[in-house]
Protein backbone atom coordinates (compact mmCIF):
# COMPACT_ATOMS: atom_id res chain seq x y z
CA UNK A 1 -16.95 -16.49 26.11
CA UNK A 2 -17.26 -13.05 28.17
CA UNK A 3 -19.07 -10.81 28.99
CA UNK A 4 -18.78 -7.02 27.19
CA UNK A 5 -18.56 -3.86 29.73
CA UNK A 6 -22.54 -2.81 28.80
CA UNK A 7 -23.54 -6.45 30.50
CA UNK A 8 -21.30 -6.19 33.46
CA UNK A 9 -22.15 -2.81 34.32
CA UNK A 10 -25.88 -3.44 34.29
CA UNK A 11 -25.27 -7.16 36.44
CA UNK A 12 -23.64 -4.64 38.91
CA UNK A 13 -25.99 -2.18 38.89
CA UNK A 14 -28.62 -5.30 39.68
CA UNK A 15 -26.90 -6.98 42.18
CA UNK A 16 -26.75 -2.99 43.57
CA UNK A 17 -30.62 -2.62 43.68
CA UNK A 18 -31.05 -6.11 44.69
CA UNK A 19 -28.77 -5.45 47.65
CA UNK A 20 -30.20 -2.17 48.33
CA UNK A 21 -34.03 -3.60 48.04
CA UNK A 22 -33.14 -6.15 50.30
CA UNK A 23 -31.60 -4.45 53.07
CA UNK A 24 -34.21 -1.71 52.77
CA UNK A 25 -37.11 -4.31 53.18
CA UNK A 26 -35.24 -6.89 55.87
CA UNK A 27 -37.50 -8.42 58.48
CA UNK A 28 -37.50 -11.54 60.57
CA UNK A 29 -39.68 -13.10 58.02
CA UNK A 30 -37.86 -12.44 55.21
CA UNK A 31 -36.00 -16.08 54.92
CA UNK A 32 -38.53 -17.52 56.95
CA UNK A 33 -40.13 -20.59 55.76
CA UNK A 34 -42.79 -21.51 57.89
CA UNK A 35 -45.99 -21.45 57.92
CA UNK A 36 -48.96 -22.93 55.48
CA UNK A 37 -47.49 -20.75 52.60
CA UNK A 38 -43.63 -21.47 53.59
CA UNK A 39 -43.07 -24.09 50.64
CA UNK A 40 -44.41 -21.48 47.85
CA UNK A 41 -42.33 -18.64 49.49
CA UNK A 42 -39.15 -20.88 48.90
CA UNK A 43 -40.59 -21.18 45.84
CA UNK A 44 -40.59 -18.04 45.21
CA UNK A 45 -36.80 -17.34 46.18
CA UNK A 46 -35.66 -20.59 44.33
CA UNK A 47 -36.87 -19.33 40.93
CA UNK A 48 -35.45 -16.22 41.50
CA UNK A 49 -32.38 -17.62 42.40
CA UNK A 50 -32.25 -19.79 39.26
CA UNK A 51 -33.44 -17.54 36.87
CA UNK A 52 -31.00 -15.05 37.91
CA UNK A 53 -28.55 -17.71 37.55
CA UNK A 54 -29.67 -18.67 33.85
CA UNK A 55 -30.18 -15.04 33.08
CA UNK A 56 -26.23 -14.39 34.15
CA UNK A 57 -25.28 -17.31 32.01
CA UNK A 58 -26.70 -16.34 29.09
CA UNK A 59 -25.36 -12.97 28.92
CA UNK A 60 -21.91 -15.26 29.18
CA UNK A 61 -23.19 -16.67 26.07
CA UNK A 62 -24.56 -14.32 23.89
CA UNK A 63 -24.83 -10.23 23.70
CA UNK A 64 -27.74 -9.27 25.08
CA UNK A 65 -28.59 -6.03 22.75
CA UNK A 66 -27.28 -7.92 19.25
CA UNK A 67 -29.81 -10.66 20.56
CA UNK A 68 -32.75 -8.11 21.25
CA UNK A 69 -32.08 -6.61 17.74
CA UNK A 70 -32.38 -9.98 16.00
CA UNK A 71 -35.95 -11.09 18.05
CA UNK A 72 -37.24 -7.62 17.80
CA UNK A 73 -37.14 -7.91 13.61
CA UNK A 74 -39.58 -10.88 13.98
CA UNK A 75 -43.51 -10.37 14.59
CA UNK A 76 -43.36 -13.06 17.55
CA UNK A 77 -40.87 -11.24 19.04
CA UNK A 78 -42.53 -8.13 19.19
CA UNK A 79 -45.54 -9.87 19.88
CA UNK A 80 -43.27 -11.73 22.86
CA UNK A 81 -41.86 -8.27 24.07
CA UNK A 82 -45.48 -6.42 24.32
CA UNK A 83 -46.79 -9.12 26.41
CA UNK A 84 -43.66 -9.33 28.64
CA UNK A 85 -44.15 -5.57 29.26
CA UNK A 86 -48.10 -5.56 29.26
CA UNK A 87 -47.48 -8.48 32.50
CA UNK A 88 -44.84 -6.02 33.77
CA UNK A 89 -47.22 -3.68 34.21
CA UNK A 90 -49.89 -5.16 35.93
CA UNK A 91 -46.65 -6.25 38.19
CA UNK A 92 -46.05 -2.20 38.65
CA UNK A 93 -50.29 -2.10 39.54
CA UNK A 94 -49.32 -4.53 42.38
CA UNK A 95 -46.55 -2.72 43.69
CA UNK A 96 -48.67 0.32 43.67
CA UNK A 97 -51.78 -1.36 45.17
CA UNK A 98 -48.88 -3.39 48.39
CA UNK A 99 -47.15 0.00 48.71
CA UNK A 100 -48.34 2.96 47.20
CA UNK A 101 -46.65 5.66 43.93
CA UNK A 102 -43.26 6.50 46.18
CA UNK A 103 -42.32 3.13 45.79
CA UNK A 104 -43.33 2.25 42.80
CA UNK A 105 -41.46 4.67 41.28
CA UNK A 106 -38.54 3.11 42.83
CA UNK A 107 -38.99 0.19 41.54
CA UNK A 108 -40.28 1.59 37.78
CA UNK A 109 -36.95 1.58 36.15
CA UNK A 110 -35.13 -1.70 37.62
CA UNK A 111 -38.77 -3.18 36.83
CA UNK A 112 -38.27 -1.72 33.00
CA UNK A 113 -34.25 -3.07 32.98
CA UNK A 114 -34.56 -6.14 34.25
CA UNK A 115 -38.12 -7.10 33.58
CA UNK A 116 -39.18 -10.36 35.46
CA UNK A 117 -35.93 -10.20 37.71
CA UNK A 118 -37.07 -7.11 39.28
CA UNK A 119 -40.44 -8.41 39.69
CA UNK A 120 -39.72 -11.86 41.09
CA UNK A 121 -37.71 -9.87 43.64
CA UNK A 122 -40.08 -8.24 44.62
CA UNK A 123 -42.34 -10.68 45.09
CA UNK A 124 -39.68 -12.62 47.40
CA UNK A 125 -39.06 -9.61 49.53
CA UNK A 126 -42.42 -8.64 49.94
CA UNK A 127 -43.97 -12.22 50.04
CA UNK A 128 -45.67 -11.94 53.33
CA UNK A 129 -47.42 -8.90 52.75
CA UNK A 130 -48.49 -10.00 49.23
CA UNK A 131 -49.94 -13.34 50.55
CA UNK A 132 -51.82 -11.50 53.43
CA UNK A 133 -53.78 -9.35 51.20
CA UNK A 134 -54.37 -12.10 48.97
CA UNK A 135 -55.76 -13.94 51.16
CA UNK A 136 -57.90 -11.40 52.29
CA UNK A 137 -59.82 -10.90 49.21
């Protein structure tokens, strides 16, 4: 089991965005995890953390674009694939709405790569904000 050059190259080109969209976005609250919304914000980076995890062990397992070509022949995957993007979307609405077009547009193509990877990062870097306006409405 390994992985093939396409896989590796786009893990690195994550972990380079992540890096980058961290270091960009740093604050003292960033790892804090205090407050009345400190559990769900650890949450937050826990599931990241583990799905990035299982995501990086599956591409160990099995070739990413062979497997997208196999689901993508079936109706449910399609079916699966539209609704991934459709929720990716309103993700991209969210961004837009926390932080305005600029950044959005930064974030459009690791968003489109990486799908709910890019998303749940952003959600853990920009927690704070997010909950604020929430919790505003």
């Amino acid at each position: 089991m390994r992985i093939g050059t396409s896989g590796l190259v786009l893990w690195c080109l994550y972990a380079a965005f992540a890096v980058f969209a961290v270091a960009t976005n740093w604050n003292a609250t960033t790892l804090d995890f205090s407050g009345p919304l400190g559990g769900i914000k650890a949450l937050v980076w826990f599931v990241l953390l583990g799905f990035l995890g299982y995501s990086v062990y599956c591409s160990f397992q099995e070739n990413f674009f062979r497997s997208v070509r196999s689901i993508v022949a079936l109706h449910w995957g399609r079916q699966v694939g539209t609704d991934l993007y459709l929720g990716l979307f309103i993700g991209l609405l969210l961004i837009t709405s926390n932080e305005g077009i600029i950044v959005t547009l930064v974030w459009l193509v690791p968003t489109l790569l990486y799908a709910n990877l890019a998303m749940l990062l952003y959600v853990a870097i920009h927690f704070d904000s997010l909950a604020a306006k929430l919790m505003s409405l």
